[in-house]
N, C-alpha and C. Protein backbone atom coordinates (compact mmCIF):
# COMPACT_ATOMS: atom_id res chain seq x y z
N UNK A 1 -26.58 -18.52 -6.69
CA UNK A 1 -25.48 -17.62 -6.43
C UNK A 1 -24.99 -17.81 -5.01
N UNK A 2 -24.08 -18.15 -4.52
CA UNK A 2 -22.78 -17.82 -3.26
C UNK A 2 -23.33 -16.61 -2.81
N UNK A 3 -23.54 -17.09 -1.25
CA UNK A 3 -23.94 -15.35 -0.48
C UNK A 3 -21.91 -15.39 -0.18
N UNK A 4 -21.09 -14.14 -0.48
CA UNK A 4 -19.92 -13.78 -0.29
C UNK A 4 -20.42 -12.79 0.85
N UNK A 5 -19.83 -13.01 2.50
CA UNK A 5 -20.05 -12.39 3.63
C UNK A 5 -18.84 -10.95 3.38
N UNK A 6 -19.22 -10.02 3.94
CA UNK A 6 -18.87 -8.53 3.62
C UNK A 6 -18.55 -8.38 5.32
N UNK A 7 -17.28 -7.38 5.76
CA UNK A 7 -16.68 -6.98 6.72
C UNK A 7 -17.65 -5.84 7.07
N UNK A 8 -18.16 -5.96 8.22
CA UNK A 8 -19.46 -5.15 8.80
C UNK A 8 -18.42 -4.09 9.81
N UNK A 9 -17.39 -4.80 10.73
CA UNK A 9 -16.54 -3.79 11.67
C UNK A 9 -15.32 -4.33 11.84
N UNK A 10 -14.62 -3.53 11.89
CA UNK A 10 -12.93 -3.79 12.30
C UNK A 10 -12.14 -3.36 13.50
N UNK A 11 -11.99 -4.29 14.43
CA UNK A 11 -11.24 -3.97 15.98
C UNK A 11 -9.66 -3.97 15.61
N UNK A 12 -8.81 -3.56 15.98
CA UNK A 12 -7.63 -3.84 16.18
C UNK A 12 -7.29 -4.80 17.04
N UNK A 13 -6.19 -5.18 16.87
CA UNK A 13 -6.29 -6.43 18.02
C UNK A 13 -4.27 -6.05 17.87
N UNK A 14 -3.59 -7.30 18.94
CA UNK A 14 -2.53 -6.47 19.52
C UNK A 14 -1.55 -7.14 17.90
N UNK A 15 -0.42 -7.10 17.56
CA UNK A 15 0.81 -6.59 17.60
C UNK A 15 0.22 -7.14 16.09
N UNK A 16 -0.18 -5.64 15.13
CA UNK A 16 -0.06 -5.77 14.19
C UNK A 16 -1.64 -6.69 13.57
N UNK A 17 -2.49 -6.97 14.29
CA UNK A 17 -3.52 -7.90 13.80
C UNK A 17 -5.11 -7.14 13.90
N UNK A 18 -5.70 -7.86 13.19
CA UNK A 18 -7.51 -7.44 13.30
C UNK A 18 -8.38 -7.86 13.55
N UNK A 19 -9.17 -7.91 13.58
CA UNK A 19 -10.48 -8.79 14.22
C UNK A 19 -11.35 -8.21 13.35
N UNK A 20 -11.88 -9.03 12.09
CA UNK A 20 -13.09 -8.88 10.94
C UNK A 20 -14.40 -8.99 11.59
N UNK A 21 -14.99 -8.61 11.69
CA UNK A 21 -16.24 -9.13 12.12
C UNK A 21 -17.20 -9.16 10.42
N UNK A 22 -17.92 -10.22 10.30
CA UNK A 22 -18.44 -10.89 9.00
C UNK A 22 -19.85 -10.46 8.79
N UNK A 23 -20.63 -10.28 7.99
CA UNK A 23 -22.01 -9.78 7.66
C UNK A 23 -22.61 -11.02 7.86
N UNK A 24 -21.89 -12.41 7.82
CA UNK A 24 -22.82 -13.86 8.12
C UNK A 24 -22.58 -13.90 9.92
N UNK A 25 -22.40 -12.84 11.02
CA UNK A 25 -21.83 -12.82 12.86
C UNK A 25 -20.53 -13.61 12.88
N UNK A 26 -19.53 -14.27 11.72
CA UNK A 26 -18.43 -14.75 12.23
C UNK A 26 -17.35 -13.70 12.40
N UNK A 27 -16.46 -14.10 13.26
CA UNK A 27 -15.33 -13.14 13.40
C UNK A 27 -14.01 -13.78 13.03
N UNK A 28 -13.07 -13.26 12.23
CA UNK A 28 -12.15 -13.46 11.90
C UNK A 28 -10.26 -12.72 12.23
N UNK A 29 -9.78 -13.09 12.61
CA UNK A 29 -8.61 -12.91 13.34
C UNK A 29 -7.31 -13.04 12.11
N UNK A 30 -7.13 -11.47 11.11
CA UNK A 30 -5.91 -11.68 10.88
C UNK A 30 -4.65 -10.69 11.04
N UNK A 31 -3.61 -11.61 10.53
CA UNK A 31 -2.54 -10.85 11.32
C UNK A 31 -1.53 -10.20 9.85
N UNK A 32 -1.76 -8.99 9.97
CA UNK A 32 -1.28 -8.26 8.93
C UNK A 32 0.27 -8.02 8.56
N UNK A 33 1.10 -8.39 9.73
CA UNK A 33 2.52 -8.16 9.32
C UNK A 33 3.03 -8.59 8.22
N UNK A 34 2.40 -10.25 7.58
CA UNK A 34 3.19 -10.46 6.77
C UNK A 34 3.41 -9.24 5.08
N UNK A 35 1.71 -8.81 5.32
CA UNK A 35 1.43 -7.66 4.65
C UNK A 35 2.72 -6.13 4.29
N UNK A 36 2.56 -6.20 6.01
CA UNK A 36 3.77 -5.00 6.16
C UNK A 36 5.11 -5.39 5.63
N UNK A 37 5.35 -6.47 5.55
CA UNK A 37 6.78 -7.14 5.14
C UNK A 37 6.86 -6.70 3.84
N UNK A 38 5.99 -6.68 3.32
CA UNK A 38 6.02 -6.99 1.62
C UNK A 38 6.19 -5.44 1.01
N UNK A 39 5.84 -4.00 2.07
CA UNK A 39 6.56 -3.13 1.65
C UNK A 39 5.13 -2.60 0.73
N UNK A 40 5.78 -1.63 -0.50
CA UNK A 40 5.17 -0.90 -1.03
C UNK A 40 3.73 0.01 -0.48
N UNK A 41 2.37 0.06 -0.67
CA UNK A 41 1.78 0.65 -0.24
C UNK A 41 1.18 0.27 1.11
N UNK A 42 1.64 -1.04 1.66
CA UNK A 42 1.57 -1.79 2.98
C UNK A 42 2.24 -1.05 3.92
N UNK A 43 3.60 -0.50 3.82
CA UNK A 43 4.79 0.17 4.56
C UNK A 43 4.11 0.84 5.83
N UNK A 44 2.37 2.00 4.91
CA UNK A 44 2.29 2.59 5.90
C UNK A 44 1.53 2.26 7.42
N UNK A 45 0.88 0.88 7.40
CA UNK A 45 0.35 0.10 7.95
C UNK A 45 1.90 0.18 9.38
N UNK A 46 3.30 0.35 8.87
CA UNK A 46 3.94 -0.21 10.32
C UNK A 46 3.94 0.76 10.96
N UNK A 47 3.55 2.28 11.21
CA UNK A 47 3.23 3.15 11.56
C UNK A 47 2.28 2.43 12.77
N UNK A 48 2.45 2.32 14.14
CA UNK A 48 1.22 1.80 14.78
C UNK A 48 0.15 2.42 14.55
N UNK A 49 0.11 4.10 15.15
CA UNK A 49 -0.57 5.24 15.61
C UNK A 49 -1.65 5.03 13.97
N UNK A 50 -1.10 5.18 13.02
CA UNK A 50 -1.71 4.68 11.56
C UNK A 50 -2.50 3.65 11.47
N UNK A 51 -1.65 2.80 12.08
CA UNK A 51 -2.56 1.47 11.91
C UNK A 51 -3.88 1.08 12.70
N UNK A 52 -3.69 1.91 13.56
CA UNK A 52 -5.11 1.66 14.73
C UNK A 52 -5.82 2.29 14.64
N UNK A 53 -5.05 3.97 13.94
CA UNK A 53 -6.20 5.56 14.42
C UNK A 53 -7.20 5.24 12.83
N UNK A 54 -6.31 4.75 11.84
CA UNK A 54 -7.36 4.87 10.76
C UNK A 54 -7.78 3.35 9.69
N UNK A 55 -7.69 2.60 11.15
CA UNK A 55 -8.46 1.54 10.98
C UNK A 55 -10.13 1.37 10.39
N UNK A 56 -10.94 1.46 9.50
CA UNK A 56 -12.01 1.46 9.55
C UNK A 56 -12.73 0.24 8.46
N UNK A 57 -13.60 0.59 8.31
CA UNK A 57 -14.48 -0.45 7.02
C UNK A 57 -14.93 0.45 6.25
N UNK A 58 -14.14 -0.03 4.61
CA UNK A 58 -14.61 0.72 3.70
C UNK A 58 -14.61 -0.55 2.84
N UNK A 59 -15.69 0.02 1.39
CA UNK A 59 -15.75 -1.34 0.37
C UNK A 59 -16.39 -2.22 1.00
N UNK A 60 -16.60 -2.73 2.14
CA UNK A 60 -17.19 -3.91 2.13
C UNK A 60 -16.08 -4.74 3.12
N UNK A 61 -15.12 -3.96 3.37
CA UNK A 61 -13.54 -4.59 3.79
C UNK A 61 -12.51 -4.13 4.85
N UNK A 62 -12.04 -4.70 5.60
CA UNK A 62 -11.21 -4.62 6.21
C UNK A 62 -10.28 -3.06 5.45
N UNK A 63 -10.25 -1.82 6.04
CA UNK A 63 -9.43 -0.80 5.88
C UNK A 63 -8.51 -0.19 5.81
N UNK A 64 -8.08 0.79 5.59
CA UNK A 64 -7.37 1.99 6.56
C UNK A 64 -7.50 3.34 5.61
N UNK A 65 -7.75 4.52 6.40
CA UNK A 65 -8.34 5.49 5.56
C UNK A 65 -6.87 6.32 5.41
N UNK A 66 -6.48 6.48 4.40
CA UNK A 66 -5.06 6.85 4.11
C UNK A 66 -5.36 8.51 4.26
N UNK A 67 -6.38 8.77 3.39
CA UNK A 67 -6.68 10.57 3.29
C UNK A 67 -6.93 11.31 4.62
N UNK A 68 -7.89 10.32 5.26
CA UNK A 68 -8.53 10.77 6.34
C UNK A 68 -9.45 11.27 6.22
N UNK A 69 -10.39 10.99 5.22
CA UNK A 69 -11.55 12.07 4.92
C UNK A 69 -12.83 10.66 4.01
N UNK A 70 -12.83 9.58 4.43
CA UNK A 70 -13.27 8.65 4.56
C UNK A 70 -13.77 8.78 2.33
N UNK A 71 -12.76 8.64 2.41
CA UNK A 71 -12.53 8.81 0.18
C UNK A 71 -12.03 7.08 0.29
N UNK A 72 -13.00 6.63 -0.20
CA UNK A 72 -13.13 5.12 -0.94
C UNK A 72 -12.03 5.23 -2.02
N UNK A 73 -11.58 5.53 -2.62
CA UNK A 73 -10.68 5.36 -3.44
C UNK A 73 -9.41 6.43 -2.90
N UNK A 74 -9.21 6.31 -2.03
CA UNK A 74 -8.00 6.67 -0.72
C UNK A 74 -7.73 5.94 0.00
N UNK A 75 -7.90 4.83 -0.21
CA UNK A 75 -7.79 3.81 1.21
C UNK A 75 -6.86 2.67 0.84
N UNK A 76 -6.35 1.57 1.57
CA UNK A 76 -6.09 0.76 1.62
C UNK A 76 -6.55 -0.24 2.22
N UNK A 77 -7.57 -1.08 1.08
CA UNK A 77 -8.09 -1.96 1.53
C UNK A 77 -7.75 -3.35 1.17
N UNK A 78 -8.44 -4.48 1.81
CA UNK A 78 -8.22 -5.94 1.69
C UNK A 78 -8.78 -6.53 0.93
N UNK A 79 -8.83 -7.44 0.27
CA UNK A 79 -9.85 -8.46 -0.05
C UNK A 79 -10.73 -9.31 0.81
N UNK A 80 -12.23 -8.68 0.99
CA UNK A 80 -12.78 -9.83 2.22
C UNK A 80 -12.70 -11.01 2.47
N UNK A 81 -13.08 -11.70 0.66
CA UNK A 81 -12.96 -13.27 0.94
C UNK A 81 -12.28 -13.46 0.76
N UNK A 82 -10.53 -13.19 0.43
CA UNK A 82 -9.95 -13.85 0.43
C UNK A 82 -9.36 -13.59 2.26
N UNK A 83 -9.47 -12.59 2.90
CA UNK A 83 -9.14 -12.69 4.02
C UNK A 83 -10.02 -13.57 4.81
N UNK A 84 -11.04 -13.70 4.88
CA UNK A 84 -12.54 -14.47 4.86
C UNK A 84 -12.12 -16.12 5.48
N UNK A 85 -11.61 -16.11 3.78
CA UNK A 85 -11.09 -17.87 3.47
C UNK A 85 -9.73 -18.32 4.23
N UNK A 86 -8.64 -17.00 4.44
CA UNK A 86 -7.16 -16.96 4.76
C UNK A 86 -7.05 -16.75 6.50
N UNK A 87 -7.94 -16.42 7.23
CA UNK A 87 -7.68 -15.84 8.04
C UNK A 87 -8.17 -16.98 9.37
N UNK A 88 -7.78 -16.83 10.52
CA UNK A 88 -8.62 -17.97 11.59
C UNK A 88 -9.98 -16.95 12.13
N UNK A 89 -10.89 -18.39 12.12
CA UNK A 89 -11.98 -18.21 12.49
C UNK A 89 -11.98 -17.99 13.86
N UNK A 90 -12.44 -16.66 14.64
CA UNK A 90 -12.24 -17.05 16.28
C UNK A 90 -13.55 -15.97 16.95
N UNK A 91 -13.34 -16.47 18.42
CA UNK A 91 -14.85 -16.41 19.59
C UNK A 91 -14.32 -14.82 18.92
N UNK A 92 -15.56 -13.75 19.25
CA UNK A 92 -15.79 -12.56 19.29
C UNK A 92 -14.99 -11.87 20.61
N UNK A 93 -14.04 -11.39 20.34
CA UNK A 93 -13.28 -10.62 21.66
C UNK A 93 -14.42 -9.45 21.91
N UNK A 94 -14.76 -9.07 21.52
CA UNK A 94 -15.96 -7.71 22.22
C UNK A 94 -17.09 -9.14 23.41
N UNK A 95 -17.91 -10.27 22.87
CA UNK A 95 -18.55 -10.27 23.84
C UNK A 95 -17.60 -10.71 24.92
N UNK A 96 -16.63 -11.64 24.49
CA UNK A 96 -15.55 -11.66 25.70
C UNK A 96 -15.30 -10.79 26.88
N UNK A 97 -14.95 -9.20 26.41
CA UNK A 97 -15.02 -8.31 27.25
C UNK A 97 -15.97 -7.94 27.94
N UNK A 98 -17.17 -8.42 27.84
CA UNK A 98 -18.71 -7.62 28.07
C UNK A 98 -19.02 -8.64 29.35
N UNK A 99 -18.17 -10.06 28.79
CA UNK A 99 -18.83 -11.08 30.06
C UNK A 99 -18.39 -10.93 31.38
């Protein structure tokens, strides 16, 4: 069986993007606008204040807690691996900051 790596934490990162951090320590860098483009339940993602304040990890995945009351089936979430597979692989901006 395929170990499939699971989204452990989610940073915001600037104009519209995220920073995955992976259950295998990789970090992944994607950029959600094209998401927001596409409208329907994405829309509320262009809300910044939305997009950052209820950023979290639910499912296993990249987030956002729509209810606010951390309800798994309230959220808007991603697909890990396919963001996983879709997204650039990049250095960890947290130890960046720490150095």
């Amino acid at each position: 069986m395929e170990y499939l790596p699971y989204v452990v934490q989610a940073i915001p990162g600037d104009d519209f993007t995220v920073y995955a951090y992976y259950s295998d320590g990789s970090v992944h860098l994607a950029d959600i606008k094209p998401l927001i483009e596409q409208g329907g339940v994405f829309s509320q993602l262009a809300n910044k204040d939305f997009f950052v304040d209820r950023l979290t990890v639910m499912n296993g995945a990249v987030a956002w807690d729509v209810a606010g009351n951390r309800d798994e089936t309230a959220c808007i979430d991603l697909d890990p691996w396919k963001m996983y597979e879709t997204s650039e692989r990049v250095d960890d901006p947290l130890a960046e900051e720490a150095a």
